[in-house]
PDB file of N, CA and C in Angstrom:
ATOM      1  N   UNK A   1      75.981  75.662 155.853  1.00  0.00           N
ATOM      2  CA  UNK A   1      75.890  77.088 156.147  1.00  0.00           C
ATOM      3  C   UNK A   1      77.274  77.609 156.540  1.00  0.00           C
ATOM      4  N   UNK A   2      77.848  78.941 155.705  1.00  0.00           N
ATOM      5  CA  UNK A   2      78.628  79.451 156.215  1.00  0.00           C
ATOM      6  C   UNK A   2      79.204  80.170 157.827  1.00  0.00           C
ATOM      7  N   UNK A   3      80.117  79.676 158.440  1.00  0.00           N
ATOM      8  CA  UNK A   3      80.089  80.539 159.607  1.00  0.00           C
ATOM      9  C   UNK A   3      80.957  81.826 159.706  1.00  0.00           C
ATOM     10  N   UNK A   4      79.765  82.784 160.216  1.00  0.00           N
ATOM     11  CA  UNK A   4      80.217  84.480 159.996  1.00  0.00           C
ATOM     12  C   UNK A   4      81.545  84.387 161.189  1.00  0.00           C
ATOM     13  N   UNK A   5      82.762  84.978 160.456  1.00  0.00           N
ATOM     14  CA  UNK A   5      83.511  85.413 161.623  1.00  0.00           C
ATOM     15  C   UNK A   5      83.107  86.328 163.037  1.00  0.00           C
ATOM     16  N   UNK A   6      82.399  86.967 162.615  1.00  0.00           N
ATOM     17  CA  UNK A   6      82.003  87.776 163.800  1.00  0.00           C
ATOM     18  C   UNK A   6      80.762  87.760 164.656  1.00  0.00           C
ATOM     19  N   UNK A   7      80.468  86.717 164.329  1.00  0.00           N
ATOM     20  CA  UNK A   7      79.843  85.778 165.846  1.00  0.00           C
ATOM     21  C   UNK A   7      80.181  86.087 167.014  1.00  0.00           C
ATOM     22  N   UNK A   8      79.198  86.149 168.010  1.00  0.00           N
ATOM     23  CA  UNK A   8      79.973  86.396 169.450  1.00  0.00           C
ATOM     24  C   UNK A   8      80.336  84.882 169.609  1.00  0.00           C
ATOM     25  N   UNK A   9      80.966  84.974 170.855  1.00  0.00           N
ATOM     26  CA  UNK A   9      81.756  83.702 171.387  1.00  0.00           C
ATOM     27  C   UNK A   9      80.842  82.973 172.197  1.00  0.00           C
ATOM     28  N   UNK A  10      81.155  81.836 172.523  1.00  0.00           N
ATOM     29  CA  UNK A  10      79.927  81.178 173.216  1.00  0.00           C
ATOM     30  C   UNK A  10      79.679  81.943 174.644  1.00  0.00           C
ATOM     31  N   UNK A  11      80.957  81.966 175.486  1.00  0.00           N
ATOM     32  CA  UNK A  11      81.289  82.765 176.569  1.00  0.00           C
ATOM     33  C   UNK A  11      80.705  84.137 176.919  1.00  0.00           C
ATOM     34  N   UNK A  12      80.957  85.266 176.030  1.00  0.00           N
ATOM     35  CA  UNK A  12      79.923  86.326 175.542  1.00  0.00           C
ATOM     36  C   UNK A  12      78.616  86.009 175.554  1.00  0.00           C
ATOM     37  N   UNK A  13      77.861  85.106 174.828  1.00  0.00           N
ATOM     38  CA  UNK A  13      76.639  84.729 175.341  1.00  0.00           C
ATOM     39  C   UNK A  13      76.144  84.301 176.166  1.00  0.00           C
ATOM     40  N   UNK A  14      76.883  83.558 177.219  1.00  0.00           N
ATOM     41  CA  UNK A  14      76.601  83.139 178.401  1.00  0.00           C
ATOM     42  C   UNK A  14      76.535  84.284 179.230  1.00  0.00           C
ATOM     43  N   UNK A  15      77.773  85.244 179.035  1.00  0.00           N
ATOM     44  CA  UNK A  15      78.193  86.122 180.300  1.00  0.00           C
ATOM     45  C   UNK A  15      76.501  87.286 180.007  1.00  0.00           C
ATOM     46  N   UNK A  16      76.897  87.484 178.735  1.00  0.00           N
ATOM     47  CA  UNK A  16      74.911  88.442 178.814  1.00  0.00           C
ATOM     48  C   UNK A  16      73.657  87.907 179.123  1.00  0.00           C
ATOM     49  N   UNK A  17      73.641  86.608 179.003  1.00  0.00           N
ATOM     50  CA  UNK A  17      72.305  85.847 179.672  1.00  0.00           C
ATOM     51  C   UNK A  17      72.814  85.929 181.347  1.00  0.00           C
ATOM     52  N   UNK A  18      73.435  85.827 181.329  1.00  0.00           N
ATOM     53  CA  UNK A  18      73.465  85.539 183.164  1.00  0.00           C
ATOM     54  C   UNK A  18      73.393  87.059 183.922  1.00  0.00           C
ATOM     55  N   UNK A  19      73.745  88.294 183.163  1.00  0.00           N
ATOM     56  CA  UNK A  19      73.734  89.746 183.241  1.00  0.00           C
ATOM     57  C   UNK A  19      72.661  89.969 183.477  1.00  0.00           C
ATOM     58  N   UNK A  20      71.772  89.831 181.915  1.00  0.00           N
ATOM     59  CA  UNK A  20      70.032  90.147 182.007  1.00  0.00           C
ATOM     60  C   UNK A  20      69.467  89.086 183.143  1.00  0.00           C
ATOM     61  N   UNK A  21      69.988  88.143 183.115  1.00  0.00           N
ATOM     62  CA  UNK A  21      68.861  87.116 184.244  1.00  0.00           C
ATOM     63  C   UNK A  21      68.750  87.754 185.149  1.00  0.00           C
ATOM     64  N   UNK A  22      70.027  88.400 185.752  1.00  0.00           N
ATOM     65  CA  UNK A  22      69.654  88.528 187.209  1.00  0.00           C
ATOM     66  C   UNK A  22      68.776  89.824 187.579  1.00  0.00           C
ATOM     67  N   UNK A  23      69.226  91.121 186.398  1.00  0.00           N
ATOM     68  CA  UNK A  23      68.149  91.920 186.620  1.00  0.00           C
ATOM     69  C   UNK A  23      66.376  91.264 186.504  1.00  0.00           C
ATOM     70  N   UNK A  24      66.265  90.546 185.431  1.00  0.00           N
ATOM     71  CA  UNK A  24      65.310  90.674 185.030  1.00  0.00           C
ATOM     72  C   UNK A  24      64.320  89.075 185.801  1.00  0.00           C
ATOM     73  N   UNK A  25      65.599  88.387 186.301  1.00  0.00           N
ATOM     74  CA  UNK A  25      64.217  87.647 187.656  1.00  0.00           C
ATOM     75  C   UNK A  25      64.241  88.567 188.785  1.00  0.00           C
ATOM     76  N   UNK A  26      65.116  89.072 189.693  1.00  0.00           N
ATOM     77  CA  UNK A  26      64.572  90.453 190.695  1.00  0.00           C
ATOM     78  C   UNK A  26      63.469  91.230 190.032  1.00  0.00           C
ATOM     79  N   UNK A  27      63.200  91.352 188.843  1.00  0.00           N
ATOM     80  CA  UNK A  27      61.720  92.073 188.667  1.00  0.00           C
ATOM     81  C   UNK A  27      60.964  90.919 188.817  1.00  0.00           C
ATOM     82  N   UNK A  28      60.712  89.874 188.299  1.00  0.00           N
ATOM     83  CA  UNK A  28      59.889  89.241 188.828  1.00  0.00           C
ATOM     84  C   UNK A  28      59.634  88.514 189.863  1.00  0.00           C
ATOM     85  N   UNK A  29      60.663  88.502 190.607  1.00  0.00           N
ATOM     86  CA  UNK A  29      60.296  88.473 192.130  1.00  0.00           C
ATOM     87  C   UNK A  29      59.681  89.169 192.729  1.00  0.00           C
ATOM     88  N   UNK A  30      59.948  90.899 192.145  1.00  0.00           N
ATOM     89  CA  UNK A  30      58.726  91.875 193.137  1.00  0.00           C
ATOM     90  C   UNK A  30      57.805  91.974 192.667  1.00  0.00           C
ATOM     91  N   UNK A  31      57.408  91.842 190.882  1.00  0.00           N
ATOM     92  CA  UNK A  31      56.138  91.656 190.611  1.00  0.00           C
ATOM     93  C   UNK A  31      54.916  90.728 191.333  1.00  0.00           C
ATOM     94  N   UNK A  32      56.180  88.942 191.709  1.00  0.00           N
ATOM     95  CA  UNK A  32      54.997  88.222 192.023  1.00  0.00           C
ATOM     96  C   UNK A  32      55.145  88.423 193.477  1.00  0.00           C
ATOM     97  N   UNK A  33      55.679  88.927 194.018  1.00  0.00           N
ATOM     98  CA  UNK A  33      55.544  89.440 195.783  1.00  0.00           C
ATOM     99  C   UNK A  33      54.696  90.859 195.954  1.00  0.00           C
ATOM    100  N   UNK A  34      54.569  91.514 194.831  1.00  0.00           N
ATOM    101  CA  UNK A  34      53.516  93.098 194.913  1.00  0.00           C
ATOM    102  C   UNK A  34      52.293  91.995 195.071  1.00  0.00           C
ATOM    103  N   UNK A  35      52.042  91.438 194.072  1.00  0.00           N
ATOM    104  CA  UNK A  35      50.992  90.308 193.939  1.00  0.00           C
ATOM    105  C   UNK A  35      50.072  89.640 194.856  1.00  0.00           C
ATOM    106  N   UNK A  36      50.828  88.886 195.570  1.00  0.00           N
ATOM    107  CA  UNK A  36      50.656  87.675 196.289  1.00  0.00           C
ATOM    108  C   UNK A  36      51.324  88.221 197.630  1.00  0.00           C
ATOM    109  N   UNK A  37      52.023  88.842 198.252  1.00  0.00           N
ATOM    110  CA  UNK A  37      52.626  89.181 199.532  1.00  0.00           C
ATOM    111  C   UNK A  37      53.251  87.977 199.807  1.00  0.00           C
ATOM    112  N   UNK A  38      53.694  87.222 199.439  1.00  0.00           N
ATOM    113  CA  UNK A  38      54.588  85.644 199.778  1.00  0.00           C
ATOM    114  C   UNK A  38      55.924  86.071 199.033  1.00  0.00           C
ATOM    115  N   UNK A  39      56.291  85.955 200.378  1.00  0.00           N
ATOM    116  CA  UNK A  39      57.978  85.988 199.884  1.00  0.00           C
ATOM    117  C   UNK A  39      58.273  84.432 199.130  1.00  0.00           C
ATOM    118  N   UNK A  40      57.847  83.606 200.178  1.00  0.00           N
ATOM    119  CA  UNK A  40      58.659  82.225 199.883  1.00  0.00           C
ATOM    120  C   UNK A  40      58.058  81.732 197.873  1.00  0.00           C
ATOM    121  N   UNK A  41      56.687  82.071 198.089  1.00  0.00           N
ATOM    122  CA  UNK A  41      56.353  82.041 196.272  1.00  0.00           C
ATOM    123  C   UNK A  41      57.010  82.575 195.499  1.00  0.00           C
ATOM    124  N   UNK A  42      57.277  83.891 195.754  1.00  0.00           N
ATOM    125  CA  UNK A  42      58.157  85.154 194.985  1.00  0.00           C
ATOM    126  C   UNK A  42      58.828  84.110 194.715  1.00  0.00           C
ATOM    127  N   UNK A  43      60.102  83.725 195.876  1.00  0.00           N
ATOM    128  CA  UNK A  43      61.364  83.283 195.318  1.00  0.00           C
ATOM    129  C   UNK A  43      61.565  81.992 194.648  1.00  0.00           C
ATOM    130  N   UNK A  44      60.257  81.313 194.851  1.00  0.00           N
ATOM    131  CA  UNK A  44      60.499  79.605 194.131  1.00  0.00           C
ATOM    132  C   UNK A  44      60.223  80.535 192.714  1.00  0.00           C
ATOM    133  N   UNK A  45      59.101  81.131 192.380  1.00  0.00           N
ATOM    134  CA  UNK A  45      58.962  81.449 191.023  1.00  0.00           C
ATOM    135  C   UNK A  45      60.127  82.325 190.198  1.00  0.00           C
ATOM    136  N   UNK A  46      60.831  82.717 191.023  1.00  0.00           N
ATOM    137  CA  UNK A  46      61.934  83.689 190.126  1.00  0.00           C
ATOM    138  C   UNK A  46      63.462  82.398 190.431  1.00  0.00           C
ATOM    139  N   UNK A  47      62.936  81.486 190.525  1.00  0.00           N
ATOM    140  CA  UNK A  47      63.922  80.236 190.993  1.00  0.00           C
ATOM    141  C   UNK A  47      63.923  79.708 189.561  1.00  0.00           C
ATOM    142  N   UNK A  48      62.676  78.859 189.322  1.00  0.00           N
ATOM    143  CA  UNK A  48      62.012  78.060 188.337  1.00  0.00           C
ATOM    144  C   UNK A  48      62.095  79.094 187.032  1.00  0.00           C
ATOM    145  N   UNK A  49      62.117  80.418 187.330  1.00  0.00           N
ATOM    146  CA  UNK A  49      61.827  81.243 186.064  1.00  0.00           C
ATOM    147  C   UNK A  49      63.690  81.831 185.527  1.00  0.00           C
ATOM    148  N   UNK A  50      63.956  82.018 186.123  1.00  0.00           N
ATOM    149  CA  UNK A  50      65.525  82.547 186.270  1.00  0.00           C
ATOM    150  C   UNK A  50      66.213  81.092 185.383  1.00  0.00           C
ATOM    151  N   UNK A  51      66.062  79.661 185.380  1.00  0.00           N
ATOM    152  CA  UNK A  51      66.949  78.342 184.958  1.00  0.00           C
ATOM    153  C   UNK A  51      66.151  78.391 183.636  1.00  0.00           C
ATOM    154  N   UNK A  52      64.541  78.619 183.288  1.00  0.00           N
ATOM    155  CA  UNK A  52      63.694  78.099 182.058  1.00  0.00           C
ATOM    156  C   UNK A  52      64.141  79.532 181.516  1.00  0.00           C
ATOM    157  N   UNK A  53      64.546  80.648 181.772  1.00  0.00           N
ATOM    158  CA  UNK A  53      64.465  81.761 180.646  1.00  0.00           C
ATOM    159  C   UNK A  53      65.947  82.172 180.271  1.00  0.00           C
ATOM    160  N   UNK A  54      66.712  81.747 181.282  1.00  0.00           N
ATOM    161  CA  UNK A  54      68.122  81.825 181.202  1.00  0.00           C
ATOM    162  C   UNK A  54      68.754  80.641 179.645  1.00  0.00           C
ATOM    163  N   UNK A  55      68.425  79.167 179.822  1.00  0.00           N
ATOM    164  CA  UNK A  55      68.543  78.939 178.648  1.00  0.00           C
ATOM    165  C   UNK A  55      67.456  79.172 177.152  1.00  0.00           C
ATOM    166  N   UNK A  56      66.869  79.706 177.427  1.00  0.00           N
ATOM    167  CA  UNK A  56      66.107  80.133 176.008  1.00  0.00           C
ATOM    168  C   UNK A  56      66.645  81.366 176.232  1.00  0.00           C
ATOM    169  N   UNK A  57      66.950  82.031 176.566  1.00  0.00           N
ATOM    170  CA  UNK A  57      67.970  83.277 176.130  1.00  0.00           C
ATOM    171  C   UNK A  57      69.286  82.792 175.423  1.00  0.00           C
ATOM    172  N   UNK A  58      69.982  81.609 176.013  1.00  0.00           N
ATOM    173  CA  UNK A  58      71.056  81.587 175.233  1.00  0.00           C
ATOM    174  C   UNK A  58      71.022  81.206 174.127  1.00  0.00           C
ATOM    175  N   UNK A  59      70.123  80.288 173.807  1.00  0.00           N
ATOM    176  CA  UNK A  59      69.972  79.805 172.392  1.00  0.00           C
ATOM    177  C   UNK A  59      68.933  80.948 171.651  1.00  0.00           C
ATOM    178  N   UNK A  60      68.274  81.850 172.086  1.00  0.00           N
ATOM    179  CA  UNK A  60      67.914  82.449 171.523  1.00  0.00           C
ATOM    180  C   UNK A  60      69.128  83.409 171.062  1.00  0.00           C
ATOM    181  N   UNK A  61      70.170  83.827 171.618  1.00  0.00           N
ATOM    182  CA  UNK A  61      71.423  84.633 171.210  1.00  0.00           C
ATOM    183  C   UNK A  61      71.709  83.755 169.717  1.00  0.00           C
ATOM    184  N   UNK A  62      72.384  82.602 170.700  1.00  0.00           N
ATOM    185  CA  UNK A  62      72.813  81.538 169.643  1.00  0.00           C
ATOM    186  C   UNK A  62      72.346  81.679 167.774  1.00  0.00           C
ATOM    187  N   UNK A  63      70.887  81.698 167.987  1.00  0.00           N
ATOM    188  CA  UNK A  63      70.547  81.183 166.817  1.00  0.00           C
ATOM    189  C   UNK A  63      70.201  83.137 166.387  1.00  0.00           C
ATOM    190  N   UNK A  64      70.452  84.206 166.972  1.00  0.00           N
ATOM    191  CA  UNK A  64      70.145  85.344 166.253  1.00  0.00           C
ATOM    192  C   UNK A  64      71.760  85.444 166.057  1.00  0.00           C
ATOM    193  N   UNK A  65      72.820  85.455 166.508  1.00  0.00           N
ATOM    194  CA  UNK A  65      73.808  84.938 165.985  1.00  0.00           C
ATOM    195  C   UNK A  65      74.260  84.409 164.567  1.00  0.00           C
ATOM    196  N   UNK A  66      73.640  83.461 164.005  1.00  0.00           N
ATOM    197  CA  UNK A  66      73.757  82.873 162.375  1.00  0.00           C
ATOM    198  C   UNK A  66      72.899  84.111 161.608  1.00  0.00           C
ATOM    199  N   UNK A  67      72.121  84.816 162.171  1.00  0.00           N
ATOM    200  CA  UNK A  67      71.304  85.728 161.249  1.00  0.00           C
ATOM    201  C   UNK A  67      71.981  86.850 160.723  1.00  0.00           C
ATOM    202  N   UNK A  68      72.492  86.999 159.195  1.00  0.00           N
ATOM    203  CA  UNK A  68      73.536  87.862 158.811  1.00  0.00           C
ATOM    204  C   UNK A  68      72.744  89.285 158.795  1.00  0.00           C
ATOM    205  N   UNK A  69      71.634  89.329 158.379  1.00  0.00           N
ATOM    206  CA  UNK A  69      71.082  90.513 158.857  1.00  0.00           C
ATOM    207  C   UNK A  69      71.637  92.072 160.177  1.00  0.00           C
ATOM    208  N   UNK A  70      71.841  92.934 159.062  1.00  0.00           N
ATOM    209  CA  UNK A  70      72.332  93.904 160.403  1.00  0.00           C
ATOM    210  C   UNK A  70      73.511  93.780 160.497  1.00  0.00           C
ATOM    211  N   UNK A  71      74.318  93.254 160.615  1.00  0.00           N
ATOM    212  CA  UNK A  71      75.925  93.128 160.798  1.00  0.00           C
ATOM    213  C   UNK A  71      76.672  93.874 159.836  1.00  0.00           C
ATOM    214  N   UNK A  72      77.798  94.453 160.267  1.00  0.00           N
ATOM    215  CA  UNK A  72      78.569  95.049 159.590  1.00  0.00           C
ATOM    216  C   UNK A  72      80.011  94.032 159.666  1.00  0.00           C
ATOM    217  N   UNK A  73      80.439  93.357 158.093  1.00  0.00           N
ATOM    218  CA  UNK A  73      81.200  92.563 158.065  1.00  0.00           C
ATOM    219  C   UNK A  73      82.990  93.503 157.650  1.00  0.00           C
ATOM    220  N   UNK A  74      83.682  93.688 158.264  1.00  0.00           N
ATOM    221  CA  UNK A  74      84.975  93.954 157.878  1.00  0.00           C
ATOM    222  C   UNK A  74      85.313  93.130 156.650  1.00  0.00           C
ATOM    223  N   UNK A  75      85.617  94.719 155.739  1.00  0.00           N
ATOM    224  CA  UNK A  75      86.327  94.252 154.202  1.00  0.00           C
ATOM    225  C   UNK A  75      87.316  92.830 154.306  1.00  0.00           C
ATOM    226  N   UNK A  76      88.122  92.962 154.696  1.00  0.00           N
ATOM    227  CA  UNK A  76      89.183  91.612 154.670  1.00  0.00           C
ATOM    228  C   UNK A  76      88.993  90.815 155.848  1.00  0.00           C
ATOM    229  N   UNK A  77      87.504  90.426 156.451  1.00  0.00           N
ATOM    230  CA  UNK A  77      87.632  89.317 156.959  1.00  0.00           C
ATOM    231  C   UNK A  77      87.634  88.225 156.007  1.00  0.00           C
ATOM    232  N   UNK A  78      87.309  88.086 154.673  1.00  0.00           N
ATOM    233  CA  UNK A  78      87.002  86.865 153.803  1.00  0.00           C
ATOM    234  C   UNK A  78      88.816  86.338 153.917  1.00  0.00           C
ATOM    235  N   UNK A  79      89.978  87.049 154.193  1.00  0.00           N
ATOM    236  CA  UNK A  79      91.326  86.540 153.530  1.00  0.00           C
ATOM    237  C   UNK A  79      91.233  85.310 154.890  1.00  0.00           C
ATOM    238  N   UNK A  80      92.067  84.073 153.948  1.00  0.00           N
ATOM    239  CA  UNK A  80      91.906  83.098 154.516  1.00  0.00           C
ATOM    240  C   UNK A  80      93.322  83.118 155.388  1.00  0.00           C
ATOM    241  N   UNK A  81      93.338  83.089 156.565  1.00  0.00           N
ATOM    242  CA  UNK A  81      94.898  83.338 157.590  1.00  0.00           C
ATOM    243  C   UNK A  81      94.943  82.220 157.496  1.00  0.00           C
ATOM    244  N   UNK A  82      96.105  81.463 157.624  1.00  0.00           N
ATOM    245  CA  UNK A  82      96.430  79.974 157.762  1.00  0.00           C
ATOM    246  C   UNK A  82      96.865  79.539 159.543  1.00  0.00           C
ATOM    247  N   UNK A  83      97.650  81.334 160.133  1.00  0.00           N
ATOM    248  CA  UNK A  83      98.502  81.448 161.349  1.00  0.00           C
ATOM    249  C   UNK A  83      97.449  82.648 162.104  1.00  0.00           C
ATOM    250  N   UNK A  84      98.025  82.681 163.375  1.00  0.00           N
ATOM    251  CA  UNK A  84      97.156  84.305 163.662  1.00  0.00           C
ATOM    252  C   UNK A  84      98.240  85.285 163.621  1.00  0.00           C
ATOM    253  N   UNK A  85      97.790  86.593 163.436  1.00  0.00           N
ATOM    254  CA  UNK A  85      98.653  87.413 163.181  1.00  0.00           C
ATOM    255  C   UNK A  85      99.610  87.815 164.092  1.00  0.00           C
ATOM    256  N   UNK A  86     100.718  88.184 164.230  1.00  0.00           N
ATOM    257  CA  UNK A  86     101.948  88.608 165.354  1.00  0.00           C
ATOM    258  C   UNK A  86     101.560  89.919 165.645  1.00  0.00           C
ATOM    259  N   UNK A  87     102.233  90.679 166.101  1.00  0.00           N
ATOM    260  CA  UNK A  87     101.902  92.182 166.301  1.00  0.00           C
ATOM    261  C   UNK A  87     103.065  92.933 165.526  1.00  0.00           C
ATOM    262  N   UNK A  88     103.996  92.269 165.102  1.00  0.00           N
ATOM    263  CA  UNK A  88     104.473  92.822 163.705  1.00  0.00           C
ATOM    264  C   UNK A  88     103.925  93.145 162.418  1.00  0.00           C
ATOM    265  N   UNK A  89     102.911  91.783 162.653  1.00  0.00           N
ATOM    266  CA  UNK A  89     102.168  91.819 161.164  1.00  0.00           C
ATOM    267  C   UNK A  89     101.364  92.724 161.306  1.00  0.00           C
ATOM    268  N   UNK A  90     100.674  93.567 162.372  1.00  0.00           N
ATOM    269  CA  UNK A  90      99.770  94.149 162.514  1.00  0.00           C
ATOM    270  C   UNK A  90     100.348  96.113 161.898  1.00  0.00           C
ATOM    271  N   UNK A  91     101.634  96.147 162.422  1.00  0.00           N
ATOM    272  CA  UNK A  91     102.634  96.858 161.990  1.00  0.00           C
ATOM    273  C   UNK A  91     102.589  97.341 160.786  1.00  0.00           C
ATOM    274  N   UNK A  92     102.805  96.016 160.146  1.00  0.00           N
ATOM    275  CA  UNK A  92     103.230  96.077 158.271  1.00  0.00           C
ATOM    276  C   UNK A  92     101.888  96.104 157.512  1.00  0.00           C
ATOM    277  N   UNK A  93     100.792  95.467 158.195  1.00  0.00           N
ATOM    278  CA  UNK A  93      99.740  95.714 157.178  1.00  0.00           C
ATOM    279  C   UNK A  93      99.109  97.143 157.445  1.00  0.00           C
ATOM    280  N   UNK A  94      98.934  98.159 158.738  1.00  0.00           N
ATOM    281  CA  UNK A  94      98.942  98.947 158.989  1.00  0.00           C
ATOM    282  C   UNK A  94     100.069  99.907 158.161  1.00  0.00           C
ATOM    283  N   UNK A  95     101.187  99.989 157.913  1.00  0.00           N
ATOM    284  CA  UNK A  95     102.271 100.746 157.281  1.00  0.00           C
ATOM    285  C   UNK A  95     101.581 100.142 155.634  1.00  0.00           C
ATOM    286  N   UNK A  96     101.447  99.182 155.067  1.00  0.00           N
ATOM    287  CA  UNK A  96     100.961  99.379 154.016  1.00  0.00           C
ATOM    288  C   UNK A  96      99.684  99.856 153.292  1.00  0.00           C
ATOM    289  N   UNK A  97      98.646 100.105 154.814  1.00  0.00           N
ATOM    290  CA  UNK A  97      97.335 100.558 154.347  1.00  0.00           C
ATOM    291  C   UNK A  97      97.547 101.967 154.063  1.00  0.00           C
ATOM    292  N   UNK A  98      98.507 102.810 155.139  1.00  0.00           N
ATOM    293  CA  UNK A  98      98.356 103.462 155.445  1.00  0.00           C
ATOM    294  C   UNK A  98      99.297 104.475 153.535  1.00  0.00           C
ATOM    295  N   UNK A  99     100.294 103.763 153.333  1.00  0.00           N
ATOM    296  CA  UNK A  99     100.797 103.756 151.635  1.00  0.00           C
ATOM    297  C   UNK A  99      99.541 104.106 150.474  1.00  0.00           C
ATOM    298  N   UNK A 100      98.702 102.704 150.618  1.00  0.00           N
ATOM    299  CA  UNK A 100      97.455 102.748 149.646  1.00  0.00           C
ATOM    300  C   UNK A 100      96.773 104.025 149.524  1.00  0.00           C
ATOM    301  N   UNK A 101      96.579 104.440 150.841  1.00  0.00           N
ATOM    302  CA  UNK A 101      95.682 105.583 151.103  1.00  0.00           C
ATOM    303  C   UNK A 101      94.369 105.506 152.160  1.00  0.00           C
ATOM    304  N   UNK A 102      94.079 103.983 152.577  1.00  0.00           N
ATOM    305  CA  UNK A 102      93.198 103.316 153.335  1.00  0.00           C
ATOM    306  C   UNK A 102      93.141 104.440 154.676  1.00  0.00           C
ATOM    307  N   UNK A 103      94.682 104.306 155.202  1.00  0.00           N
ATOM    308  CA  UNK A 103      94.352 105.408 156.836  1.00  0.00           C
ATOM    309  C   UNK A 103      95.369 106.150 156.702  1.00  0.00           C
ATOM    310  N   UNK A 104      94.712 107.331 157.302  1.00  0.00           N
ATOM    311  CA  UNK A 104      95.521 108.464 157.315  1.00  0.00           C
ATOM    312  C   UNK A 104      96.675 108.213 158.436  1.00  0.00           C
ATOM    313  N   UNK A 105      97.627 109.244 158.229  1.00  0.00           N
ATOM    314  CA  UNK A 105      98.596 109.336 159.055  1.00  0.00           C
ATOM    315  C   UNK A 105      98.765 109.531 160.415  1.00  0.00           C
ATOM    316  N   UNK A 106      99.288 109.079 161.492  1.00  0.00           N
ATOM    317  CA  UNK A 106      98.881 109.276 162.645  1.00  0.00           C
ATOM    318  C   UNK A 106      99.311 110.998 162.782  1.00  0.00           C
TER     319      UNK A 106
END
């Protein structure tokens, strides 16, 4: 299987699972404390629930990630770079798009 350049990074997926976790076990902490009036339950269950949903979120990223569906792929990501680009090069291919007709003038 090909890998899409524009994949998030593993890091990116971590940093949004750990974002949503934390909102989304504080809801279920007050759900199961509206519930039950036990604090100490509340918090083992948004304990146990916060570690089991936190990694099936990431691999759930993970694997919607490979799904090319929906993505918008940039024309010249296919050119194969051998180096990464300088900020000169960014310069000259910019000054030559801008020749072609690709972007307008600043």
């Amino acid at each position: 299987m090909k890998r899409d350049k524009e994949r998030d990074a593993h890091l990116r997926s971590l940093i949004k699972a750990l974002s949503w976790r934390v909102f989304a076990t504080l809801a279920t902490i007050l759900i199961v404390f509206v519930f039950t009036k036990k604090l100490v339950l509340s918090l083992e269950v948004g304990l146990i629930e916060v570690i089991v949903k936190l990694i099936l979120y990431y691999f759930h990223e993970r694997i919607w990630s490979w799904v090319p569906w929906g993505k918008k792929r940039h024309p010249l990501s296919f050119l194969p770079l051998k180096d990464k680009l300088k900020k000169e090069d960014f310069r000259i291919i910019k000054d030559k798009l801008k020749e072609l007709g690709y972007i307008e003038e600043d």
